[in-house]
Each structure stands twice: as C-alpha cells, then as structure tokens.
Protein backbone atom coordinates (compact mmCIF):
# COMPACT_ATOMS: atom_id res chain seq x y z
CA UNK A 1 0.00 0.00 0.00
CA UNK A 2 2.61 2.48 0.69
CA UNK A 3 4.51 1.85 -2.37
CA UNK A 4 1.45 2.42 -4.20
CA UNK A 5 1.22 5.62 -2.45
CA UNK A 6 4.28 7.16 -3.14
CA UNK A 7 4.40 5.56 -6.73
CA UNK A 8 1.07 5.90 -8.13
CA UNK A 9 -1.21 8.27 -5.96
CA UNK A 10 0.80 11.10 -5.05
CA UNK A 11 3.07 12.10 -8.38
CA UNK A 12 -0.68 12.24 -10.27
CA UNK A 13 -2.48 14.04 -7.47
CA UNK A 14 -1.20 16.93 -6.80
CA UNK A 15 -0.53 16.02 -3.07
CA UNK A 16 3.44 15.65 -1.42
CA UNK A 17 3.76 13.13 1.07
CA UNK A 18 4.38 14.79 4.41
CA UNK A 19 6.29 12.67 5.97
CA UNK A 20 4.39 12.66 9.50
CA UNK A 21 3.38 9.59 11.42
CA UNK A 22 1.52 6.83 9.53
CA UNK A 23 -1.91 5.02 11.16
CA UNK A 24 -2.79 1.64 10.64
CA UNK A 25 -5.83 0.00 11.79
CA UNK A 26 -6.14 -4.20 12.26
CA UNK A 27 -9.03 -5.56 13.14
CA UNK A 28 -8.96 -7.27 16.47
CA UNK A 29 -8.42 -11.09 15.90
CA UNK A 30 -11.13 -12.79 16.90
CA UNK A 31 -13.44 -10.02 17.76
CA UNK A 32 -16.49 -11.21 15.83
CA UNK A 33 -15.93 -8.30 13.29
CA UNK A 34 -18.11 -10.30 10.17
CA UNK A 35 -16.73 -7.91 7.63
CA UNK A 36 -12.83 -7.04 8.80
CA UNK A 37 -11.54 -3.37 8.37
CA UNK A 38 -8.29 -2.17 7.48
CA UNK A 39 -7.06 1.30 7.75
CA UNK A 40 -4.12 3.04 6.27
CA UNK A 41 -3.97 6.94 7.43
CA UNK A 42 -1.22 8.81 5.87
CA UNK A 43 -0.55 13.00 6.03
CA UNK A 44 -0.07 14.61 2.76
CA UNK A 45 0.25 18.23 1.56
CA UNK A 46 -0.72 20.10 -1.57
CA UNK A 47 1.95 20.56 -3.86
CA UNK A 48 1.23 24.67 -4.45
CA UNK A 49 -1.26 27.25 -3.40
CA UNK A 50 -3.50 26.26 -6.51
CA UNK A 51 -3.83 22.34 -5.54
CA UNK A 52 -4.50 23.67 -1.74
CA UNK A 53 -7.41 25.84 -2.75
CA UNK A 54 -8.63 23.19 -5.20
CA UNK A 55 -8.85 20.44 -1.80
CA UNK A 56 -10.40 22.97 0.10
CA UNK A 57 -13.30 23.75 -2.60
CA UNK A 58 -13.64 20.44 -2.62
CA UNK A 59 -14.09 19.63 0.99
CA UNK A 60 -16.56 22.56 1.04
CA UNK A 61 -18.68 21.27 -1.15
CA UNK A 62 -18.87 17.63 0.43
CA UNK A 63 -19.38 19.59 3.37
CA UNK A 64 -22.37 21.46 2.17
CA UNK A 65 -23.95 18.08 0.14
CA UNK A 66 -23.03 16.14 3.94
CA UNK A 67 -25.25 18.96 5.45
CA UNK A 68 -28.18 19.07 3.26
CA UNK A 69 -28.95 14.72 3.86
C-alpha cells in the first residue's frame, strides 16, 4: 500500500507526502468483526497554493452536500 502511495497516488495528485506519522488499523483477531476493516492513514500536503485551494473547494462542497442529507 505504501509503495502504491508514493508511486502511483501522489506524483498524479497533486498532493506531497508529508512525511508525519503513519496510522494503521487491524481488526482485532477474533473479535467477531463479520466484515474485517483495514485502515491506512497517511498526512499529505498540496503541492502549491492552486492544488491547496482546489482540496479545500472540494471539501466545502462535500461539506455542504453532507449537510443538506
């Protein structure tokens, strides 16, 4: 996953890797989870002013569409 991160997600996004802590979530084994869940948390930055005010459009907007449900 992190390979595909730094090779495939981030040079096409827009995004820099920011090279904070990583998360990782396992479920707990044998915790009678039916459907497991994996997490992978991982900081990144915008690569310029322009990507940064694109993200935060964005998250305005799935803001306002959260809001109105």
């Amino acid at each position: 996953m992190f390979r595909y991160l730094h090779l495939e997600v981030l040079p096409s996004s827009g995004l820099f890797y920011a090279e904070l802590p990583d998360i990782e979530v396992y479920p707990i084994e044998g915790g009678g989870m039916e459907t497991p869940i994996q997490e992978a948390w991982f900081a990144v930055r915008p690569s310029d002013e322009k990507t940064a005010k694109s993200i935060m459009n964005g998250l305005r907007s799935f803001d306002t569409l959260i809001q109105r449900k």
